[in-house]
Protein backbone atom coordinates (compact mmCIF):
# COMPACT_ATOMS: atom_id res chain seq x y z
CA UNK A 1 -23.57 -38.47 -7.04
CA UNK A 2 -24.28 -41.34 -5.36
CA UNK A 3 -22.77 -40.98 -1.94
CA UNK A 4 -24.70 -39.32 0.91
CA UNK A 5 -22.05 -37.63 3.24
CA UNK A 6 -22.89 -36.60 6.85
CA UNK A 7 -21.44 -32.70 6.12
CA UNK A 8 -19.76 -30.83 3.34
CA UNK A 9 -18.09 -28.25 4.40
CA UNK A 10 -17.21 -25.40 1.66
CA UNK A 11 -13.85 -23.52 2.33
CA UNK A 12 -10.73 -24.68 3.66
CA UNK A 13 -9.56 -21.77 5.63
CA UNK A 14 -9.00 -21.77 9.33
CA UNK A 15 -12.75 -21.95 9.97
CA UNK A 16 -13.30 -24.69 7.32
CA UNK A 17 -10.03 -26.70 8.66
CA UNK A 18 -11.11 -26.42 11.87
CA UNK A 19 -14.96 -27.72 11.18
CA UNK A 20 -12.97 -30.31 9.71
CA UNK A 21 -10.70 -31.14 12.88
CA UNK A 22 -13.49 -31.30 14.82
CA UNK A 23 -16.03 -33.26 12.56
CA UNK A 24 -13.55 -36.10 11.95
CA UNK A 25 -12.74 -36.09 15.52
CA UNK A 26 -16.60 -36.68 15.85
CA UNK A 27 -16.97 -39.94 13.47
CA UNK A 28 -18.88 -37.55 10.66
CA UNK A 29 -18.69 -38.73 6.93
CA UNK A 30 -16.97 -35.21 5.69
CA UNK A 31 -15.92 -34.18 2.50
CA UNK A 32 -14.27 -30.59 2.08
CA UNK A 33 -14.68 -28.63 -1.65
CA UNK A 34 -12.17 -25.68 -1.46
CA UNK A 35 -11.89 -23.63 -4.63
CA UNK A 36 -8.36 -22.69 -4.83
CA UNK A 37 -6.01 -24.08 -2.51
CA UNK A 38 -6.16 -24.57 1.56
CA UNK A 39 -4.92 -21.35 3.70
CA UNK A 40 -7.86 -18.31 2.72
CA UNK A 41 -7.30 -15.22 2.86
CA UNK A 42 -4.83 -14.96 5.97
CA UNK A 43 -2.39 -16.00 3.48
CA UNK A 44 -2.25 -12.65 1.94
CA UNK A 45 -0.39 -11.47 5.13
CA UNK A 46 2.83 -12.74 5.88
CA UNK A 47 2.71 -13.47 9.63
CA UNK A 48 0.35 -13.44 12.42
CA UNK A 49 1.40 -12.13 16.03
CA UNK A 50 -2.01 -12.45 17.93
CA UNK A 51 -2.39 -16.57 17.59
CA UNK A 52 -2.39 -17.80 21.46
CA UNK A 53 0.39 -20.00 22.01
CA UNK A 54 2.85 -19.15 19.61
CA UNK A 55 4.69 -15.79 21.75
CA UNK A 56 6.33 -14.56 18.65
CA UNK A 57 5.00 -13.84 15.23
CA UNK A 58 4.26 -17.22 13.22
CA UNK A 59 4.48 -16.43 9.53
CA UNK A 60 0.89 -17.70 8.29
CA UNK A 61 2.01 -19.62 5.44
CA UNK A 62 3.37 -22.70 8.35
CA UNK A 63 0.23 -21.97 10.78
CA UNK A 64 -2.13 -22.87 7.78
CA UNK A 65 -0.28 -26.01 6.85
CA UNK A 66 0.14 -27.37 10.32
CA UNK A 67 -3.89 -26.89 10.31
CA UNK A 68 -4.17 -28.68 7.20
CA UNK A 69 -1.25 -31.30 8.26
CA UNK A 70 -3.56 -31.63 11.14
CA UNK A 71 -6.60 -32.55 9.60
CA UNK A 72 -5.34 -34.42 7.17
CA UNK A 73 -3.97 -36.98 9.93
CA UNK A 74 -7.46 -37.25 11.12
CA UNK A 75 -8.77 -38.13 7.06
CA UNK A 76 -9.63 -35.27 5.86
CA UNK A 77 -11.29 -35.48 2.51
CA UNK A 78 -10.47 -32.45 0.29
CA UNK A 79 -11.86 -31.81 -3.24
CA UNK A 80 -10.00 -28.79 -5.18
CA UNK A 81 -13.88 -27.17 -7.10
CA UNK A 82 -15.50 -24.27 -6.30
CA UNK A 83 -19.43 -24.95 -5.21
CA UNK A 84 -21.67 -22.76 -7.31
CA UNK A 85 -25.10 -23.67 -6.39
CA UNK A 86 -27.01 -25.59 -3.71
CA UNK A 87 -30.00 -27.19 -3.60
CA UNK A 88 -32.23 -28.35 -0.51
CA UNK A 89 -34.26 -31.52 -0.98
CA UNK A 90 -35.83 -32.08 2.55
CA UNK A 91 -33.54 -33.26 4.67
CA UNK A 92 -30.34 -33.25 1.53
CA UNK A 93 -28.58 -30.69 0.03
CA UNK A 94 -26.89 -30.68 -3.14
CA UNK A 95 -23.77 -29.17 -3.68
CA UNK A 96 -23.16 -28.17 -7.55
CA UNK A 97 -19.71 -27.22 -8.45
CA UNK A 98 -17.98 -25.53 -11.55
CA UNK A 99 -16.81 -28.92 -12.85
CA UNK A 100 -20.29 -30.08 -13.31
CA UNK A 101 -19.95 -32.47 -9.97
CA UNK A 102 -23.17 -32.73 -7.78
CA UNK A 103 -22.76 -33.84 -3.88
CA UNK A 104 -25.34 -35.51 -1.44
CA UNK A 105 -25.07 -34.07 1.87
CA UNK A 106 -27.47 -33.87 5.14
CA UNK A 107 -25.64 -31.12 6.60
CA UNK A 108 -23.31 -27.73 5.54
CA UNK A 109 -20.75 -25.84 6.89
CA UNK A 110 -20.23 -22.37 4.85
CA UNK A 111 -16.48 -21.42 5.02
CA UNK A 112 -16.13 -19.26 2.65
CA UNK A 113 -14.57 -16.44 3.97
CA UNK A 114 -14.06 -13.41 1.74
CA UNK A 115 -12.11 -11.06 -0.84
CA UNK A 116 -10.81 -7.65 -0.55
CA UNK A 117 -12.86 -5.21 -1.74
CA UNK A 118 -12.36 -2.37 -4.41
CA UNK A 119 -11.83 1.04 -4.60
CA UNK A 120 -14.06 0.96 -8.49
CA UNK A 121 -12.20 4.47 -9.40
CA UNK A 122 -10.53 4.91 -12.77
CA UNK A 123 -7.64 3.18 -13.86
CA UNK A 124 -7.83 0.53 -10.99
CA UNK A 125 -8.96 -2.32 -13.51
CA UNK A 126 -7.03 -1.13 -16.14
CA UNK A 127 -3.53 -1.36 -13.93
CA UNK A 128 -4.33 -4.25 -11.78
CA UNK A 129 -1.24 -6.25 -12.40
CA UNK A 130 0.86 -3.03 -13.77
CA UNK A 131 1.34 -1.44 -10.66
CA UNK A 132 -2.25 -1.90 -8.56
CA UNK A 133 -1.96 -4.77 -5.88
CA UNK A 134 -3.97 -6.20 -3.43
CA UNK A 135 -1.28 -7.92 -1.80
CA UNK A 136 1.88 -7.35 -0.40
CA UNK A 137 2.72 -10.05 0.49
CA UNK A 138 2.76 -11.38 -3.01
CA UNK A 139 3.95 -8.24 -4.58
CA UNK A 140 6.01 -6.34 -2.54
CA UNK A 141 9.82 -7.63 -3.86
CA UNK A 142 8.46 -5.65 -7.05
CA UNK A 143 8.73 -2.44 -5.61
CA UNK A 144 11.68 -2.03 -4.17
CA UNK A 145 13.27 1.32 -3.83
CA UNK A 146 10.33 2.82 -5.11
CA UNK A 147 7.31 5.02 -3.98
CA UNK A 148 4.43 2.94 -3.15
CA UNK A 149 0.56 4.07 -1.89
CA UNK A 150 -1.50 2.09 0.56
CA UNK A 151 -4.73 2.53 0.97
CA UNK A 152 -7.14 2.00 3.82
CA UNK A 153 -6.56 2.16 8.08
CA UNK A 154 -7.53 -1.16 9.50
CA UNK A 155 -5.19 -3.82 10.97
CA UNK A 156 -4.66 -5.28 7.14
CA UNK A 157 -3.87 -2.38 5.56
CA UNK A 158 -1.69 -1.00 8.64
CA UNK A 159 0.43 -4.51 8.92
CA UNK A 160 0.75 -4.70 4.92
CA UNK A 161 2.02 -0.73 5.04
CA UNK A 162 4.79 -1.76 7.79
CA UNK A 163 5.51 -4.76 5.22
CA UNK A 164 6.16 -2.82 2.65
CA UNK A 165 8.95 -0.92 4.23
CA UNK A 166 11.29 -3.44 4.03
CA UNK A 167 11.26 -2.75 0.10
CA UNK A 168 9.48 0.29 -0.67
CA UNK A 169 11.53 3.85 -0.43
CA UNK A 170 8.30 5.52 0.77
CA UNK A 171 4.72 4.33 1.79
CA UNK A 172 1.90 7.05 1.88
CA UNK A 173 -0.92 5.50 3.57
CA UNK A 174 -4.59 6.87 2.49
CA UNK A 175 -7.21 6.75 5.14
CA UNK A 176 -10.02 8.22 4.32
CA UNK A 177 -10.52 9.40 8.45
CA UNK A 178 -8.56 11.61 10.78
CA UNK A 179 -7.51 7.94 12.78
CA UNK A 180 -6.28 5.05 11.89
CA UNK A 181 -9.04 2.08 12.68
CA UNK A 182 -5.93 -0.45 13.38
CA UNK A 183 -5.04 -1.89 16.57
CA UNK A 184 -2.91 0.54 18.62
CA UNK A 185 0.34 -1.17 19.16
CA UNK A 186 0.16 -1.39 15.07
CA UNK A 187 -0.96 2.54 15.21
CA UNK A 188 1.92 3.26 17.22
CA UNK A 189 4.49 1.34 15.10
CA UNK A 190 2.89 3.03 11.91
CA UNK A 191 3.50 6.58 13.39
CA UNK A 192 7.26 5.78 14.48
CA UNK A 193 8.15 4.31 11.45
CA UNK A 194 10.05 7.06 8.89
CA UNK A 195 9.20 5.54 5.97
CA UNK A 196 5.47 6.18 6.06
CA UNK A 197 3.33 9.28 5.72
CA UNK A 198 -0.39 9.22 6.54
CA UNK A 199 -2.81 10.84 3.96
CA UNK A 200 -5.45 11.88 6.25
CA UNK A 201 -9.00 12.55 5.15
CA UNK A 202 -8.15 11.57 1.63
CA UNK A 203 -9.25 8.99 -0.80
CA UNK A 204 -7.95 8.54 -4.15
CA UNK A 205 -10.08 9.69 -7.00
CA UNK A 206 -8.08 8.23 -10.07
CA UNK A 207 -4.76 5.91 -10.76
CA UNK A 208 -3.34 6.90 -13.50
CA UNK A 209 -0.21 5.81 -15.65
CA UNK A 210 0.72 4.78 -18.65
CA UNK A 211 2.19 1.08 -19.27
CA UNK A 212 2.26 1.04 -15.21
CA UNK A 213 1.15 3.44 -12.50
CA UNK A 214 2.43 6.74 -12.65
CA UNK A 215 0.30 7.87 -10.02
CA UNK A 216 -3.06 8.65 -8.17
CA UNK A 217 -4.88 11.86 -7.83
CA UNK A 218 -5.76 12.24 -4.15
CA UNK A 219 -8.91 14.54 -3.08
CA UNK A 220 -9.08 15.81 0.68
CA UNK A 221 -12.48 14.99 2.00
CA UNK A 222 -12.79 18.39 4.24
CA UNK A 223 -11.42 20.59 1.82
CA UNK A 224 -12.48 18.89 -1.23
CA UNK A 225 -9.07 19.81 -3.16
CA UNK A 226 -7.46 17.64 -5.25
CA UNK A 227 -3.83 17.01 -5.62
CA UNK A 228 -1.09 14.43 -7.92
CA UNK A 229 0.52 11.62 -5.50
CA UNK A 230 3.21 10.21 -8.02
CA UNK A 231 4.15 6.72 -7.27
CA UNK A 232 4.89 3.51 -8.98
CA UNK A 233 2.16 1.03 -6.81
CA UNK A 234 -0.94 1.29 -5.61
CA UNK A 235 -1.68 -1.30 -2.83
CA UNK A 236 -5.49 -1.21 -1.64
CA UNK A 237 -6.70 -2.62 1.92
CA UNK A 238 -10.17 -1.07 1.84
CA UNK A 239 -12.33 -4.17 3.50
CA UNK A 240 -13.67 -7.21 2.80
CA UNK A 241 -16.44 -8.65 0.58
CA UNK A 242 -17.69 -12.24 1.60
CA UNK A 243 -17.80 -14.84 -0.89
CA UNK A 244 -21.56 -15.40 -0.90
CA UNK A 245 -22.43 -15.01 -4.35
CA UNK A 246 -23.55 -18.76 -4.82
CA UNK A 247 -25.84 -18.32 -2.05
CA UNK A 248 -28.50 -15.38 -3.07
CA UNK A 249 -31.87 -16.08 -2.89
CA UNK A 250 -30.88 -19.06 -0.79
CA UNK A 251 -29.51 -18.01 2.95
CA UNK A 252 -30.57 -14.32 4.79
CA UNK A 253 -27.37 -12.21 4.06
CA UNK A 254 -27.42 -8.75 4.77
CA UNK A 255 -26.67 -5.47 3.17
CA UNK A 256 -23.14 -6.26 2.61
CA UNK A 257 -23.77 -9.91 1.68
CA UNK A 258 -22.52 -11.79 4.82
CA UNK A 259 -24.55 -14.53 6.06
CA UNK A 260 -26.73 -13.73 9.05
CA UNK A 261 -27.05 -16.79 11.44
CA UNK A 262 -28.11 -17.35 15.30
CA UNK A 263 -26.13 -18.17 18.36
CA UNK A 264 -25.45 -21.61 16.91
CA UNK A 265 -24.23 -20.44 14.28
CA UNK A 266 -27.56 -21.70 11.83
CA UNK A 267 -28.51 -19.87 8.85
CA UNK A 268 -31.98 -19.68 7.98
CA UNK A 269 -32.06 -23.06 6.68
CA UNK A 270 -31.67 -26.16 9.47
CA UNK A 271 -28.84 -28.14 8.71
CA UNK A 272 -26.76 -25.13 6.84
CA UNK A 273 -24.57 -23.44 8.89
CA UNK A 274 -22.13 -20.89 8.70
CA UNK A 275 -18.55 -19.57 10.27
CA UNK A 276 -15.86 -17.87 10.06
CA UNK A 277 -15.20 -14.21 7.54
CA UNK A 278 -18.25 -14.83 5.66
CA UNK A 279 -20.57 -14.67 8.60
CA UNK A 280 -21.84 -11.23 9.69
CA UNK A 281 -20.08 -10.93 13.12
CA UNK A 282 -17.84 -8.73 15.22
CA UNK A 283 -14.48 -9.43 14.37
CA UNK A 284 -12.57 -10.96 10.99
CA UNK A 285 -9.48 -13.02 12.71
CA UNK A 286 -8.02 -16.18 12.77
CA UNK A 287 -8.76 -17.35 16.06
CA UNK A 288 -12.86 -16.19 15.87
CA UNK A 289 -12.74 -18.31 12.55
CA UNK A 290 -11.37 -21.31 14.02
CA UNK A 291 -13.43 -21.42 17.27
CA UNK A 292 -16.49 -20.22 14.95
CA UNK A 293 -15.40 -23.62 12.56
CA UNK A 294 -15.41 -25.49 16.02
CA UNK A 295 -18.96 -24.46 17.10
CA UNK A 296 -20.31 -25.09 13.40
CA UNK A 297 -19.19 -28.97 13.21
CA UNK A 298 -19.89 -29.22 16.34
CA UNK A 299 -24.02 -27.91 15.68
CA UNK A 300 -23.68 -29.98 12.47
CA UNK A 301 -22.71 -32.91 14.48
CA UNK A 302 -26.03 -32.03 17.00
CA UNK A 303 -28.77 -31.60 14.32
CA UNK A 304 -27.39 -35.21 11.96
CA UNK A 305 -28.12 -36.99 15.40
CA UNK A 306 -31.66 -35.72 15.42
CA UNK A 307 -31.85 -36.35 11.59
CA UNK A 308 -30.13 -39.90 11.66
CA UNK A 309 -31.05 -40.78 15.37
CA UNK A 310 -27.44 -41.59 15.85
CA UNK A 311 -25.62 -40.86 18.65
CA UNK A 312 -21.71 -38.91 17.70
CA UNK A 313 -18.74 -39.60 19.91
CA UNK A 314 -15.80 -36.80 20.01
């Protein structure tokens, strides 16, 4: 533990590769922890259409390892642990990870974007793996020619639904509203496409099954009747939860656990900053994370010059 780095920066997706970019373009001592492996959660959806410069869809998979190819070039450290605690000493921080490693640091970047969230009815825990998914991506090959439930009506549930077609025989997609919450060229493509039905108003109550799904049990939230849905999978798109668990009773989060910062982008501690998914703001995409990562190294950057009385060149 005895180095003393300018800023760790804790995630590697696009807001933590960016920060990274951008803070070895500015001459910072950097090290990057990332848990599991560079990408995030973007990497749970196949391509991405809305990144400027590229005028057709990009499957995600290259964009993140161009990113990553990128900073590398620039010396990008990288350590594969997952941070678990830190500390504040005056100015330093100490990072604590699961391996028992501690890191010196003057400044943070928080880039830990998030997970998606669960439905906690019966049977989901029981058949994750057996028929409930959380990713199509990953799972989709599994199911194909075969009835298939997606559940939720934002842009991550809609593109994952339209995925699924190319395997699936039939996609119902739950949403618990009378709209879809998804942009509206993907609304439109949704609605055109034969192989879906939308469940309106309904949210599923129970999966059930035996060795694998067999079904759900759907209830109608204006009539309040229930009804059988058989199907073999169970894919669930219901929203995000941030990964901010490390971080109670340490940064302001708020009722959902996302970390509340100001304009700059600082939490409530000077010198920790967040960006990207895990910060409480407007919209979850890839571009807001990586001009978010941007900002952040570049505020890191601003406050280790008033800390070190140094003077940063980009």
């Amino acid at each position: 533990m005895s180095e003393l780095y300018d800023l760790l920066i804790i995630g590697a997706g696009p807001a933590g590769l960016t920060a990274s970019i951008y803070a070895q373009r500015a001459g910072l001592n950097t090290l990057v922890l990332e848990r599991l492996s560079p990408g995030g959660q973007i990497l749970l959806s196949e391509k991405i259409e809305n990144y400027p410069g590229f005028p057709r869809a990009i499957p995600t998979q290259r964009l993140m390892e161009q990113m990553q190819r990128q900073a590398e070039n620039l010396g990008m450290k990288m350590v594969l642990e997952e941070a678990t605690k830190i500390k504040v000493k005056n100015e330093e921080k100490i990072i604590y990870t699961s391996s028992g490693e501690r890191y010196r640091t003057l400044s943070v970047i928080i880039a830990t974007g998030c997970v998606t969230s669960k439905l906690g009815v019966e049977g989901e825990e029981e058949f994750t793996g057996r028929g409930v998914s959380y990713c199509a991506t990953c799972d989709a090959p599994f199911f194909k020619d075969q009835d298939v439930v997606m559940v939720g009506g934002g842009n991550s549930a809609v593109e994952e639904a339209l995925y699924l077609t190319k395997f699936a025989k039939k996609v119902y997609l739950v949403h618990r509203r009378g709209m879809l919450r998804a942009e509206k060229i993907l609304q439109e493509r949704v609605l055109k496409n034969s192989k879906i039905e939308v469940v309106w108003n309904s949210v599923i109550s129970q999966i059930y099954g035996e060795k694998k799904v067999k079904g759900v049990k759907l209830r109608n939230l204006k009539t309040g009747r229930t009804k059988d849905l058989p199907c073999e999978g169970v894919f669930i798109f219901v929203g995000l939860k941030p990964n901010t668990e490390f971080l109670q009773g340490l940064l302001d989060l708020d009722e959902k656990g996302f970390i509340k910062t100001d304009e700059n982008l600082q939490t409530n501690i000077e010198g920790i900053f967040a960006c990207g998914d895990v910060r409480k703001n407007l919209l979850k995409q890839v571009i807001v994370a990586c001009g978010e990562g941007a900002e952040a190294a570049f505020m890191a950057k601003r406050y280790l010059e008033k800390v070190k009385r140094v003077e940063y060149y980009q």
